[in-house]
Protein backbone atom coordinates (compact mmCIF):
# COMPACT_ATOMS: atom_id res chain seq x y z
CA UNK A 1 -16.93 -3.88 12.37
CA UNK A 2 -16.63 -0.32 12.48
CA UNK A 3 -16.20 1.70 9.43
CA UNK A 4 -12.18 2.46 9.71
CA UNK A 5 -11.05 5.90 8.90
CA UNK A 6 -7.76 6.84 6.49
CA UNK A 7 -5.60 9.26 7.39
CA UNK A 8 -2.00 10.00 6.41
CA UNK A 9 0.77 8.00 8.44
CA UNK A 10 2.27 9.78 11.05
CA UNK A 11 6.17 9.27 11.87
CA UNK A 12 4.41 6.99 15.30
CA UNK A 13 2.50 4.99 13.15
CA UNK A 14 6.04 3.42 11.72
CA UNK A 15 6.47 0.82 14.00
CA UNK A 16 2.47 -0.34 13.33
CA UNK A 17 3.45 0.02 9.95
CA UNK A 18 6.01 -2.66 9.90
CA UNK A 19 4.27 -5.02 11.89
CA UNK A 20 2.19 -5.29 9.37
CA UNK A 21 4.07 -5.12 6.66
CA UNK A 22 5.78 -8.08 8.10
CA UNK A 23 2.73 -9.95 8.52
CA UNK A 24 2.93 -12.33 6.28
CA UNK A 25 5.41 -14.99 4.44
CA UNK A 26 7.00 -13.02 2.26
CA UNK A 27 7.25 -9.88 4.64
CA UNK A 28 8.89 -12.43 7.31
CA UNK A 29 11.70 -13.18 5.24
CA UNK A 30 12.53 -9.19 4.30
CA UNK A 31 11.32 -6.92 6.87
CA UNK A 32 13.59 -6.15 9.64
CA UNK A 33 11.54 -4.42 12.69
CA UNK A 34 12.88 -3.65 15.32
CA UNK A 35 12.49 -2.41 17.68
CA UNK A 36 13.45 0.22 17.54
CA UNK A 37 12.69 0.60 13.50
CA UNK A 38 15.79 0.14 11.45
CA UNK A 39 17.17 3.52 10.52
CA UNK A 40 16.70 2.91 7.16
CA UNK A 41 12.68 2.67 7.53
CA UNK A 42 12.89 6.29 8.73
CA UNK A 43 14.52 7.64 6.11
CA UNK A 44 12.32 6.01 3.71
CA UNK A 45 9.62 7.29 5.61
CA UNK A 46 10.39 10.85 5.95
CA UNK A 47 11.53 10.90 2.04
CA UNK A 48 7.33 9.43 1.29
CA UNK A 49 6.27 12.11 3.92
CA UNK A 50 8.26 15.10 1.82
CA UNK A 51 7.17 14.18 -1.61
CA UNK A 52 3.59 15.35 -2.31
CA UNK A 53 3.46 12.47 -5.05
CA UNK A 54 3.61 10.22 -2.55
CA UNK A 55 1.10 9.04 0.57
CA UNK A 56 1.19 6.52 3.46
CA UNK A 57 -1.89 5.68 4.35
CA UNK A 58 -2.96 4.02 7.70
CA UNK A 59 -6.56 2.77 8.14
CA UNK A 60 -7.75 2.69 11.95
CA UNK A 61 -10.32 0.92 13.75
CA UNK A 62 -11.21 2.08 17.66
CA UNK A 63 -8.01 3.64 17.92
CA UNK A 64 -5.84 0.79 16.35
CA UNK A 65 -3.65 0.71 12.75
CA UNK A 66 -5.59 -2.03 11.18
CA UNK A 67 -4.42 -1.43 7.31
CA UNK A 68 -1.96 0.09 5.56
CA UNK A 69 -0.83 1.37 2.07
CA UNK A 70 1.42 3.55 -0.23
CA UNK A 71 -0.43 5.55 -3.57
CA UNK A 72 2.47 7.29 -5.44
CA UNK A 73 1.23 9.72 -7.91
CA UNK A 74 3.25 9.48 -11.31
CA UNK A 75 2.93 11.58 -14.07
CA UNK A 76 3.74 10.40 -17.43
CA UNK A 77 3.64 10.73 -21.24
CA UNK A 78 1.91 8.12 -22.48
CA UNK A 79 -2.08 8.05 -22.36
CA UNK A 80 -1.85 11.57 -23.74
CA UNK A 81 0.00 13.08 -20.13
CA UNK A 82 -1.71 10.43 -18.11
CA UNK A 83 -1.35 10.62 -14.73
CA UNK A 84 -1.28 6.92 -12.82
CA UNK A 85 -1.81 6.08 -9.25
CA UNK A 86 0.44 3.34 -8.17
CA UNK A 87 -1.10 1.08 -4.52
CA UNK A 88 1.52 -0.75 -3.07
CA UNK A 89 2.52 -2.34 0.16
CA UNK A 90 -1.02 -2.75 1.03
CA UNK A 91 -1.68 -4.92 4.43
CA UNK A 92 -4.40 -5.78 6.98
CA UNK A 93 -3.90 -6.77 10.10
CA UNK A 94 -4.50 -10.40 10.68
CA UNK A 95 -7.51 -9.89 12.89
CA UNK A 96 -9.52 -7.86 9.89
CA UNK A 97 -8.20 -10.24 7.39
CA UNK A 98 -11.94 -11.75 5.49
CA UNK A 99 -14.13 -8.70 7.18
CA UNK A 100 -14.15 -6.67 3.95
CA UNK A 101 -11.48 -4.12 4.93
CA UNK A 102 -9.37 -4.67 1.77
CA UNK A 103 -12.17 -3.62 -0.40
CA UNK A 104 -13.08 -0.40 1.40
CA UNK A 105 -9.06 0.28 1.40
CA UNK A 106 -9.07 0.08 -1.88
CA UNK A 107 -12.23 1.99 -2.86
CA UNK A 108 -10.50 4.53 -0.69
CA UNK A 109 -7.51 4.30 -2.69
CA UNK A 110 -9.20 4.41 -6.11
CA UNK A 111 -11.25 7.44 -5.36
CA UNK A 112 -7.92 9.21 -3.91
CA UNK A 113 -6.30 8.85 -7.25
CA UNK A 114 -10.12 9.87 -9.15
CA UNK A 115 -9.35 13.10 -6.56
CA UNK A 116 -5.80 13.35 -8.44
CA UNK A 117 -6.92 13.66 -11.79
CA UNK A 118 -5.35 9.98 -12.71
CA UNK A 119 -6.76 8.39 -15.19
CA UNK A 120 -5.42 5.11 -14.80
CA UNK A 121 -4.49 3.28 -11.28
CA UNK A 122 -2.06 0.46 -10.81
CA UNK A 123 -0.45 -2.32 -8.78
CA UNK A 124 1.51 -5.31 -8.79
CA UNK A 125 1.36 -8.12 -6.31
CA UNK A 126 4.40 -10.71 -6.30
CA UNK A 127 2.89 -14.07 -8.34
CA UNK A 128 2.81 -16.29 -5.06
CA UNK A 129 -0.05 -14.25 -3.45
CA UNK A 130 -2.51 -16.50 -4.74
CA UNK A 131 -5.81 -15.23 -2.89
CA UNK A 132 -4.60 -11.23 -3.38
CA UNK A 133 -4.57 -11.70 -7.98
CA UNK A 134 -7.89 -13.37 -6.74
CA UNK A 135 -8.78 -10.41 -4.90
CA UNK A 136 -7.30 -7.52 -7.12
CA UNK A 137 -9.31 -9.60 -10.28
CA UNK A 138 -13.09 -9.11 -8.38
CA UNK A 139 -11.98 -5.38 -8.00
CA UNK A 140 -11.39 -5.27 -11.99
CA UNK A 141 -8.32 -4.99 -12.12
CA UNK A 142 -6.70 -6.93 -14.93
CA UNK A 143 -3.21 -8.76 -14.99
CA UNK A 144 -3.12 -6.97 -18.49
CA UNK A 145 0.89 -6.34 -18.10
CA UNK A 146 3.92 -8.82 -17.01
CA UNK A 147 5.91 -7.19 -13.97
CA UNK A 148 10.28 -7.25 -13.94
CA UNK A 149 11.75 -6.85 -10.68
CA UNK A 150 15.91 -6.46 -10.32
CA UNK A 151 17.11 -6.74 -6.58
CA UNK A 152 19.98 -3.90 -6.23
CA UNK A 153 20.23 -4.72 -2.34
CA UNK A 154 23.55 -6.86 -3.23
């Protein structure tokens, strides 16, 4: 496998994007798209594009989006002013999926947020993704903290 690059999503990348982000069981069920993309994905993406604590990242093999995720930056009190990185939505195509592409993702993603000056980096992964706390564990990551979610959609 080539080594895939990481750049910064670009507003064509969206509709790559959401194929992959609907990829999978749970993204079946709650993604919507398209085409074209709902409008609602746009916004949402211009609003991560503006806000320089946030970045999309796309990872690309021989021309093709073959992973995806989101780091927001997110300063805080605690930890003495600690700065966290947050990974979230993170995909890979079905066709990478077992080639070792998550790892270097998130190697990529944990040096980014080195780069930011945080000094901690996070995630959260919904409880049924059975293989994914498998995979997050052998990166060290610890389920050291319990996760609430409250659905506002209606």
């Amino acid at each position: 496998m080539p080594t895939p690059s990481a750049r910064q999503a670009k507003i064509e990348d969206l509709p790559a994007i959401l194929d992959l982000l609907a990829d999978d069981p749970l993204g079946q069920g709650r993604e919507d798209v398209g085409p074209p993309p709902h409008p609602d994905y746009l916004e949402a993406f211009k609003a991560i594009r503006d806000d320089p604590n946030q970045f999309l990242a796309v990872f690309v093999s021989d021309n093709e989006i073959v992973g995806c995720l989101q780091l927001s930056f997110i300063p805080g009190l605690s930890r003495r002013g600690a700065w966290r990185g947050q990974i979230e939505s993170v995909r890979v195509s079905a066709t990478m999926r077992g080639a070792g592409l998550g790892r270097k993702m998130f190697n990529w993603a944990i040096d980014t947020c080195r780069q930011r000056g945080c000094r901690l980096v996070q995630l959260t992964s919904d409880k049924s993704r059975k293989d994914a706390l498998a995979f997050y564990r052998s990166l060290g990551f610890t389920p050291s903290h319990e996760g609430f979610k409250l659905d506002l959609s209606g």
